[in-house]
N, C-alpha and C. Protein backbone atom coordinates (compact mmCIF):
# COMPACT_ATOMS: atom_id res chain seq x y z
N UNK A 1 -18.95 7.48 4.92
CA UNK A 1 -19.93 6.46 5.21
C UNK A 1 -19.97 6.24 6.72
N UNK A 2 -21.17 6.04 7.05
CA UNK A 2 -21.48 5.95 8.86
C UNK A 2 -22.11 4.46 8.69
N UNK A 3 -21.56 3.67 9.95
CA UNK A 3 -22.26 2.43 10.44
C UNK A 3 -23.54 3.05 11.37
N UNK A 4 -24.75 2.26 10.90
CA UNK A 4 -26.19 2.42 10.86
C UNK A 4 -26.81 1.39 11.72
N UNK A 5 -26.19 0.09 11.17
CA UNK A 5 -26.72 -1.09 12.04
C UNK A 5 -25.54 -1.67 12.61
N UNK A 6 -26.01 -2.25 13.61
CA UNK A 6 -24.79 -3.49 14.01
C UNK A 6 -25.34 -4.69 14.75
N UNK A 7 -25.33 -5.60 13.60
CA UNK A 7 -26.17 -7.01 13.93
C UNK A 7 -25.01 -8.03 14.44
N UNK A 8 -25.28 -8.84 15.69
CA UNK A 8 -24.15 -10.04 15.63
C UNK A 8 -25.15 -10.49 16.49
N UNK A 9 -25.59 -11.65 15.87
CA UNK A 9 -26.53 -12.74 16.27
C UNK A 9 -25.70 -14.29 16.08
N UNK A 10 -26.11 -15.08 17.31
CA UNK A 10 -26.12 -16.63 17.23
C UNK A 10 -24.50 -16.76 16.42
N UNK A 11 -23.81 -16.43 17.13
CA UNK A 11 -22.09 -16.56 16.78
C UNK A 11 -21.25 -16.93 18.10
N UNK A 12 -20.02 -17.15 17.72
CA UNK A 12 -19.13 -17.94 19.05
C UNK A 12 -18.28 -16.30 19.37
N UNK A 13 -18.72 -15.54 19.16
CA UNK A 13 -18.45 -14.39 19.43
C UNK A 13 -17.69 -13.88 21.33
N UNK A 14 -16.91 -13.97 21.86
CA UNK A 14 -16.58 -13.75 23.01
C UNK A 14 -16.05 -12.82 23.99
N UNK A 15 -16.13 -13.01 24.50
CA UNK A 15 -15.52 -11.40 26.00
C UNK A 15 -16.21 -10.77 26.21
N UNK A 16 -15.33 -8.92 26.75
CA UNK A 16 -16.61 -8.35 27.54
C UNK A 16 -16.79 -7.50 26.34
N UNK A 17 -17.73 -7.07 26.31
CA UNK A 17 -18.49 -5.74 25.76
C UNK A 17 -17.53 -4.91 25.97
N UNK A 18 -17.08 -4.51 24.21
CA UNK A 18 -15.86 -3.00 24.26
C UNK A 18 -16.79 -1.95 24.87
N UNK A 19 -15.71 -1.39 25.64
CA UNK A 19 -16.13 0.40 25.63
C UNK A 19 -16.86 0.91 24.82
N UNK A 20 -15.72 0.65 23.22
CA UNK A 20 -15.96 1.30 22.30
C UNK A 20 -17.03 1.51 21.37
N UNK A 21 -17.87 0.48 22.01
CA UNK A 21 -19.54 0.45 21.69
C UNK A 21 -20.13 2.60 21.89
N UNK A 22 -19.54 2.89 22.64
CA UNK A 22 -20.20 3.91 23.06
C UNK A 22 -19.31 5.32 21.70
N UNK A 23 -18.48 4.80 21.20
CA UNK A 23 -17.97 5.93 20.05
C UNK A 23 -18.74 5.61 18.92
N UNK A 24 -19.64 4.62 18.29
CA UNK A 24 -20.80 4.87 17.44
C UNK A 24 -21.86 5.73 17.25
N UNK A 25 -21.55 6.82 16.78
CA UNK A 25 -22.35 7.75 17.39
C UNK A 25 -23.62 7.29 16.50
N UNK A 26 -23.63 7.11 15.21
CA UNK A 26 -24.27 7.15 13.85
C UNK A 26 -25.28 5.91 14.25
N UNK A 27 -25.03 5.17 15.04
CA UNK A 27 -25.85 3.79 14.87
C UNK A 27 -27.25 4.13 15.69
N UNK A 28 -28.14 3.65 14.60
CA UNK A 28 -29.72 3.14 14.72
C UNK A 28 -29.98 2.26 15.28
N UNK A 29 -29.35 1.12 15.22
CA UNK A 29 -29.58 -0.20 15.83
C UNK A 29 -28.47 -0.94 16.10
N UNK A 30 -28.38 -1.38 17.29
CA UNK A 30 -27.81 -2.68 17.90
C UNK A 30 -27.98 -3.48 18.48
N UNK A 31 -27.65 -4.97 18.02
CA UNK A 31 -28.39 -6.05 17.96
C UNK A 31 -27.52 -6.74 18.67
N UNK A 32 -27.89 -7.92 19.51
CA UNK A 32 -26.06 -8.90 20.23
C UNK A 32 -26.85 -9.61 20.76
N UNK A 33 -27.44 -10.41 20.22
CA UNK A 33 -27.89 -11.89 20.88
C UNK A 33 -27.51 -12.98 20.52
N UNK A 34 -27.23 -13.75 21.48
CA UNK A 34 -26.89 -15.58 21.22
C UNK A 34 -25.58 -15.67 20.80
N UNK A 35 -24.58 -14.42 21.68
CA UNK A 35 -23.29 -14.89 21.81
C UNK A 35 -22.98 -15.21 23.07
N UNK A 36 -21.46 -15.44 23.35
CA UNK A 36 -20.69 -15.54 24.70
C UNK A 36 -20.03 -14.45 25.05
N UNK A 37 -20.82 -13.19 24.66
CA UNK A 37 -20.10 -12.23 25.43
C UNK A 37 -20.60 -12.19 26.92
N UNK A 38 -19.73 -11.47 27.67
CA UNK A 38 -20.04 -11.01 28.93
C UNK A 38 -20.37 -9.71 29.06
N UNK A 39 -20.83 -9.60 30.07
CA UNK A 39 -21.11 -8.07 30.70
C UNK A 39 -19.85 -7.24 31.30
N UNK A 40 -20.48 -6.15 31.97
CA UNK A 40 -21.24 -5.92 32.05
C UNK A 40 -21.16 -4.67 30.24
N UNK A 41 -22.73 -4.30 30.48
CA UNK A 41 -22.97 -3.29 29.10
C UNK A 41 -22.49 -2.09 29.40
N UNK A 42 -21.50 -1.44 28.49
CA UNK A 42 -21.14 -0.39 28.71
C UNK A 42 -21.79 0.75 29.67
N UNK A 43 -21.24 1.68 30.25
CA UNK A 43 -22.33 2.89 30.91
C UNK A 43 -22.48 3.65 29.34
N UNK A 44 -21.62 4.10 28.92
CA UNK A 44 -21.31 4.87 27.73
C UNK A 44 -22.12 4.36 26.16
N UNK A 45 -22.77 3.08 26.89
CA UNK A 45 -23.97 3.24 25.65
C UNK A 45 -24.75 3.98 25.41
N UNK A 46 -24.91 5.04 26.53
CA UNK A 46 -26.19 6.48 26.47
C UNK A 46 -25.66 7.29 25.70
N UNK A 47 -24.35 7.32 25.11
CA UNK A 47 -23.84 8.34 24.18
C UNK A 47 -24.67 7.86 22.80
N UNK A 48 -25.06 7.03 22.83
CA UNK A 48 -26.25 6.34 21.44
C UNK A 48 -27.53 7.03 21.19
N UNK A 49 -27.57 8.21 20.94
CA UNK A 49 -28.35 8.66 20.93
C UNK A 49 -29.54 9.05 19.98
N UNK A 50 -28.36 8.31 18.92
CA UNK A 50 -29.65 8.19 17.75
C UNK A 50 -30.09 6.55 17.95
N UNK A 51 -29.71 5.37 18.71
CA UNK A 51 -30.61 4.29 18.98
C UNK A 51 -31.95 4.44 18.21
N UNK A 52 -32.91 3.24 17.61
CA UNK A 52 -34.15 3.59 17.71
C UNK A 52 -34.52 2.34 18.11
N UNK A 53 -33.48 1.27 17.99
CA UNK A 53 -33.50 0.21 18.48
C UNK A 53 -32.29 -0.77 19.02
N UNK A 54 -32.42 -1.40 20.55
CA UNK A 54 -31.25 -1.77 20.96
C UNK A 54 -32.03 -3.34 21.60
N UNK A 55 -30.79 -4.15 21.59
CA UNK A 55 -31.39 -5.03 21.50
C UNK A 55 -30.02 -6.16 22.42
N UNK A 56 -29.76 -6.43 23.71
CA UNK A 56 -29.05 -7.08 23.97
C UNK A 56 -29.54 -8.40 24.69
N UNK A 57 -28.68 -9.62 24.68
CA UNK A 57 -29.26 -10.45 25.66
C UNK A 57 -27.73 -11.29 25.36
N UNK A 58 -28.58 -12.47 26.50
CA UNK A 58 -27.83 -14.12 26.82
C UNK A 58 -26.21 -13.44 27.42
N UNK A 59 -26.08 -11.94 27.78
CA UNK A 59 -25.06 -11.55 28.29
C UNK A 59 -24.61 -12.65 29.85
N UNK A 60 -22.76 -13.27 29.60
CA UNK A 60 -22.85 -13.86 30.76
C UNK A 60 -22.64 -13.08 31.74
N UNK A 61 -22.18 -13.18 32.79
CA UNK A 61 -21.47 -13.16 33.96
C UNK A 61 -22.44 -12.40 35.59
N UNK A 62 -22.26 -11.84 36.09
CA UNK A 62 -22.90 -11.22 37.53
C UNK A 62 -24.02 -10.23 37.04
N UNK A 63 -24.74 -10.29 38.31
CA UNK A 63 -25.81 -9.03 37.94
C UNK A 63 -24.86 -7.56 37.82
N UNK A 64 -25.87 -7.05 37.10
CA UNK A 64 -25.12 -5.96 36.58
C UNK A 64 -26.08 -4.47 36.46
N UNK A 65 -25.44 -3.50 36.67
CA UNK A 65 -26.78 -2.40 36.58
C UNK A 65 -26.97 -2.01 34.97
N UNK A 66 -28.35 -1.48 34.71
CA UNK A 66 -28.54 -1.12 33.16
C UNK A 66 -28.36 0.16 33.50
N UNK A 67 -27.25 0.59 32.10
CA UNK A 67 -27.19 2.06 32.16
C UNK A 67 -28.05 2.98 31.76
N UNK A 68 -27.63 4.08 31.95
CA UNK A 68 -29.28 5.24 32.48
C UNK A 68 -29.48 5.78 30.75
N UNK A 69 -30.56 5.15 30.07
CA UNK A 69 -30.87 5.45 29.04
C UNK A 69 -31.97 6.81 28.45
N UNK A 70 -31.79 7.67 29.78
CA UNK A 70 -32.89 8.92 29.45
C UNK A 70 -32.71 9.33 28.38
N UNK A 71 -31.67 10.04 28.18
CA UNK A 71 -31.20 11.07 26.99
C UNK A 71 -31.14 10.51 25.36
N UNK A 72 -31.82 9.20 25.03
CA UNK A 72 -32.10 7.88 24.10
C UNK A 72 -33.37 8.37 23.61
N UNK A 73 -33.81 9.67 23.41
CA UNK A 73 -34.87 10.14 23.16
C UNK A 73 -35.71 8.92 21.80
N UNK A 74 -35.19 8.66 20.64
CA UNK A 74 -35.45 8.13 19.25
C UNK A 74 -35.91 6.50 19.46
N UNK A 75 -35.53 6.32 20.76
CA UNK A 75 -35.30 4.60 21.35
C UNK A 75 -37.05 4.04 20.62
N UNK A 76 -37.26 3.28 19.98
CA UNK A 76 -38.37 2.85 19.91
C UNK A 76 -38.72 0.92 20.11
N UNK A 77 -37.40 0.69 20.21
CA UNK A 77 -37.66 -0.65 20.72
C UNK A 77 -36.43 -1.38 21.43
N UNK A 78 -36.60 -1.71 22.71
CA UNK A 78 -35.45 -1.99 23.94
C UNK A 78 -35.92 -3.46 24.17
């Protein structure tokens, strides 16, 4: 069995964004709004390559660069 989605919405959810976001290879969608995580977003989220939808926000802490999502060919909603 492969994880497909990964929803975590409006939770007390905290810290930075694992690495390990980027060893999902299988996931379609990821979702992370309306927690207290921090930034910054992995670089190694471009290993997501089956994405068709990604979906982050309310991330705290410093500006931060977005990683280079070319190779996200399937991406249909950011």
């Amino acid at each position: 069995m492969t994880l497909k989605s990964l929803v975590i919405e409006v939770n007390e959810v905290e810290g930075p964004l694992p690495p390990e976001l980027g060893n999902l290879r299988s996931l379609e969608r990821l979702d992370m709004q309306g927690t207290s995580m921090t930034g910054p977003i992995p670089s190694n989220i471009s290993f997501l390559v089956n994405l068709t939808e990604l979906r982050i926000s309310d991330l705290n802490g410093s500006s931060m660069p977005f990683p280079a999502l070319g190779d996200m060919t399937k991406m249909q909603k950011l």
